[in-house]
PDB file of N, CA and C in Angstrom:
ATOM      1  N   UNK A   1      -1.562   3.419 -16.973  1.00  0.00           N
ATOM      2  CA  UNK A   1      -2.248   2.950 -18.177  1.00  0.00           C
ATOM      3  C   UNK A   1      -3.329   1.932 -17.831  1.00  0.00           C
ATOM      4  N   UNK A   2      -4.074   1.089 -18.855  1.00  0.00           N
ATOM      5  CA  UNK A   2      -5.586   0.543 -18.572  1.00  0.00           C
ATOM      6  C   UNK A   2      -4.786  -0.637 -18.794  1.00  0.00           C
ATOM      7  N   UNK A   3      -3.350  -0.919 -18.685  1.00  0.00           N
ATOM      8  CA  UNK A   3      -2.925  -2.715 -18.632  1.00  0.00           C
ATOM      9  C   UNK A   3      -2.186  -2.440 -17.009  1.00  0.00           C
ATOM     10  N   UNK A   4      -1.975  -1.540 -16.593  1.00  0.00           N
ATOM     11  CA  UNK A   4      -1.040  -1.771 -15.680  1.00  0.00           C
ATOM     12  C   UNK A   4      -2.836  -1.182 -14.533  1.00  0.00           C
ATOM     13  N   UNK A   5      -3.870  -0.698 -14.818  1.00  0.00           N
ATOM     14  CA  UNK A   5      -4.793  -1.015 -13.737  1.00  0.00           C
ATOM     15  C   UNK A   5      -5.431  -2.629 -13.310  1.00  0.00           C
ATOM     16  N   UNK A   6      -5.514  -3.512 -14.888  1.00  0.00           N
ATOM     17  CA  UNK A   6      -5.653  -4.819 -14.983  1.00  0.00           C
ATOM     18  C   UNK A   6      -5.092  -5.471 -14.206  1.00  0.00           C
ATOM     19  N   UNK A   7      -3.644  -5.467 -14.273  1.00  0.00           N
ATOM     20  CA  UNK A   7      -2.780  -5.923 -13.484  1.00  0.00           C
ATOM     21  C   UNK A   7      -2.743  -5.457 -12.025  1.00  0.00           C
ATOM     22  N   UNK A   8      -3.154  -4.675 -11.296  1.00  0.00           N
ATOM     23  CA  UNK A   8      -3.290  -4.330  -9.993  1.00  0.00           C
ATOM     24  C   UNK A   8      -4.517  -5.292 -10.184  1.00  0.00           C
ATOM     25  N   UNK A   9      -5.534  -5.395 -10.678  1.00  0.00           N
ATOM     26  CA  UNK A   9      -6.611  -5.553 -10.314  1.00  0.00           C
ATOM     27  C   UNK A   9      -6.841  -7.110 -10.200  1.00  0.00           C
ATOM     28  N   UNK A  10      -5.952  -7.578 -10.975  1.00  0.00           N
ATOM     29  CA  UNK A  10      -5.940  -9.013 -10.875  1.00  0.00           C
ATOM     30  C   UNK A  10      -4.825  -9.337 -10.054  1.00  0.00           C
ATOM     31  N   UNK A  11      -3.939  -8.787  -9.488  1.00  0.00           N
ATOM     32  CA  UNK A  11      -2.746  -9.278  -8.584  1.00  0.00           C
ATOM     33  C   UNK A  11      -4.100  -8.893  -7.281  1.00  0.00           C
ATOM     34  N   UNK A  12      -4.765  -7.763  -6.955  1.00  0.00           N
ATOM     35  CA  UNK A  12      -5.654  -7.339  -5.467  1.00  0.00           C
ATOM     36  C   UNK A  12      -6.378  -9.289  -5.872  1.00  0.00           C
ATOM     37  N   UNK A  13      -7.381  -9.297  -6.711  1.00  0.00           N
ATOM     38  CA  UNK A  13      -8.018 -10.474  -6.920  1.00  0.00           C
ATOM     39  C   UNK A  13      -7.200 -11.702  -6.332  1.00  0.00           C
ATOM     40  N   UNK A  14      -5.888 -12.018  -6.967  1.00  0.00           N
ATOM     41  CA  UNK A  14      -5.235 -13.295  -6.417  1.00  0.00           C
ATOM     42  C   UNK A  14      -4.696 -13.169  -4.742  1.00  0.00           C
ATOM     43  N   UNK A  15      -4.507 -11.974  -4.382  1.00  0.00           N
ATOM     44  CA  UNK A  15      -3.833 -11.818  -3.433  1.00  0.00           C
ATOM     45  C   UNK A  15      -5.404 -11.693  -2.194  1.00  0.00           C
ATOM     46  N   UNK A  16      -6.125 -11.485  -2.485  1.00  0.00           N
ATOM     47  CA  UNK A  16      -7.365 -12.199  -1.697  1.00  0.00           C
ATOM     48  C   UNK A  16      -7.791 -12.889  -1.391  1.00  0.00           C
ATOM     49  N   UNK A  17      -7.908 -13.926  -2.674  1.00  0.00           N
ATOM     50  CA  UNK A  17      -7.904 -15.368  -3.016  1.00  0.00           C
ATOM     51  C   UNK A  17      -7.317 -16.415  -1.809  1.00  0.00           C
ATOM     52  N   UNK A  18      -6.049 -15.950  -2.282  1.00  0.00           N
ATOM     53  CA  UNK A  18      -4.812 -16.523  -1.532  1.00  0.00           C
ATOM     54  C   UNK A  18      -5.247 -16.164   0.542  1.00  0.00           C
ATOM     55  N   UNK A  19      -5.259 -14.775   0.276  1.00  0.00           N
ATOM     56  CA  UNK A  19      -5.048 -14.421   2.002  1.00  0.00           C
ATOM     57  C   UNK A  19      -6.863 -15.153   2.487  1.00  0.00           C
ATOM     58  N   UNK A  20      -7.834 -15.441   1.438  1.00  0.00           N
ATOM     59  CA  UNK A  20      -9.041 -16.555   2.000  1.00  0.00           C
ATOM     60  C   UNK A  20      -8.446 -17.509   2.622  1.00  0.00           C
ATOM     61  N   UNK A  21      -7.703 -18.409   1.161  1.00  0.00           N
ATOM     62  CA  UNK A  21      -6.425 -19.566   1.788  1.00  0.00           C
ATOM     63  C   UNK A  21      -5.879 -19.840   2.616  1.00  0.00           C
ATOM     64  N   UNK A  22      -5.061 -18.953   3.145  1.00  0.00           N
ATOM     65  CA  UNK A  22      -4.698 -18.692   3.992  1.00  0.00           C
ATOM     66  C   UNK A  22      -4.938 -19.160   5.527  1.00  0.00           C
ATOM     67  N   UNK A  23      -6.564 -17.994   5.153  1.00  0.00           N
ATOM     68  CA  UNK A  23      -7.506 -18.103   6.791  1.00  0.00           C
ATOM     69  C   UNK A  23      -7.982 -19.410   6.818  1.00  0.00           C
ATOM     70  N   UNK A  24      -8.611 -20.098   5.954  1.00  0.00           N
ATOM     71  CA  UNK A  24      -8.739 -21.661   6.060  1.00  0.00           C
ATOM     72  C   UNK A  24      -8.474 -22.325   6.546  1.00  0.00           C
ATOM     73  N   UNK A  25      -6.845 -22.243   5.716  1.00  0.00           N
ATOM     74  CA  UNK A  25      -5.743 -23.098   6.413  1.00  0.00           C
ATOM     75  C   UNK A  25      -5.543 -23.414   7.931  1.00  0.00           C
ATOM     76  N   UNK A  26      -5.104 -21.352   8.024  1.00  0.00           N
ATOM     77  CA  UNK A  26      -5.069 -21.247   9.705  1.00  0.00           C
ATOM     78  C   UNK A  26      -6.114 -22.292  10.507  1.00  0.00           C
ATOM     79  N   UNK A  27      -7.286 -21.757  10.016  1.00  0.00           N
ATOM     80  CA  UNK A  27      -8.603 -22.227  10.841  1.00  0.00           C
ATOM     81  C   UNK A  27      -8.336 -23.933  10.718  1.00  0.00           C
ATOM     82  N   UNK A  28      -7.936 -24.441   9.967  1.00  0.00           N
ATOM     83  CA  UNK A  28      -8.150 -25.835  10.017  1.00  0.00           C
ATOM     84  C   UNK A  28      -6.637 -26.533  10.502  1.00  0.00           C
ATOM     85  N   UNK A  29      -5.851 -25.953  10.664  1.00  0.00           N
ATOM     86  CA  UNK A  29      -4.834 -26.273  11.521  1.00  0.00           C
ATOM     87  C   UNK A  29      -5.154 -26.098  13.023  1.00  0.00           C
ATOM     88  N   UNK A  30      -5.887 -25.175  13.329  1.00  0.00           N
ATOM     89  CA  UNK A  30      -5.996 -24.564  14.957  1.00  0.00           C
ATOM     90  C   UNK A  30      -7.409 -25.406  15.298  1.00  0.00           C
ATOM     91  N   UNK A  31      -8.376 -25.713  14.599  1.00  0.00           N
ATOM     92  CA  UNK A  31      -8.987 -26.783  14.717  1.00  0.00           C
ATOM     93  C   UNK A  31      -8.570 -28.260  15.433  1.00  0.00           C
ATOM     94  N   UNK A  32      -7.926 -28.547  14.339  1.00  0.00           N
ATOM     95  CA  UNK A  32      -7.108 -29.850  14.068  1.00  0.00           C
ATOM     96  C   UNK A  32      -6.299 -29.587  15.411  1.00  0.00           C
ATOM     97  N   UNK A  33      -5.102 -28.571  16.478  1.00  0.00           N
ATOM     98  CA  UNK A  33      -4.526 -29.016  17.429  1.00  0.00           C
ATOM     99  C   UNK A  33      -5.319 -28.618  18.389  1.00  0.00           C
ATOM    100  N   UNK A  34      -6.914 -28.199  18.296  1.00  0.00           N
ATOM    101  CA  UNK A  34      -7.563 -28.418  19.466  1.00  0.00           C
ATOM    102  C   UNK A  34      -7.982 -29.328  19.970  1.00  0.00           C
ATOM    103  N   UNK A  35      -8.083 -30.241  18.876  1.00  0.00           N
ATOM    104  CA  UNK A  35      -8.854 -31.661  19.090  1.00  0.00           C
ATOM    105  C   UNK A  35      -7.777 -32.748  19.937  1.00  0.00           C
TER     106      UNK A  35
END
C-alpha cells in the first residue's frame, strides 16, 4: 500500500541519516586515537 511505501521510505531516510552518524563518529574517534 502507499502508507507502508512511506514507511520504507522514511525508515531508508533515517537509517542513512543514522549510518552518516555513524561514519562521523567512526571518523572522529579514529582521528582522536591517532593523535
Amino acid at each position: 500500500t502507499y502508507e507502508q511505501l512511506v514507511a520504507l521510505e522514511n525508515k531508508f531516510k533515517t537509517t542513512r541519516y543514522l549510518s552518516v552518524c555513524e561514519r562521523l563518529n567512526l571518523a572522529l574517534s579514529l582521528s582522536l586515537t591517532e593523535t
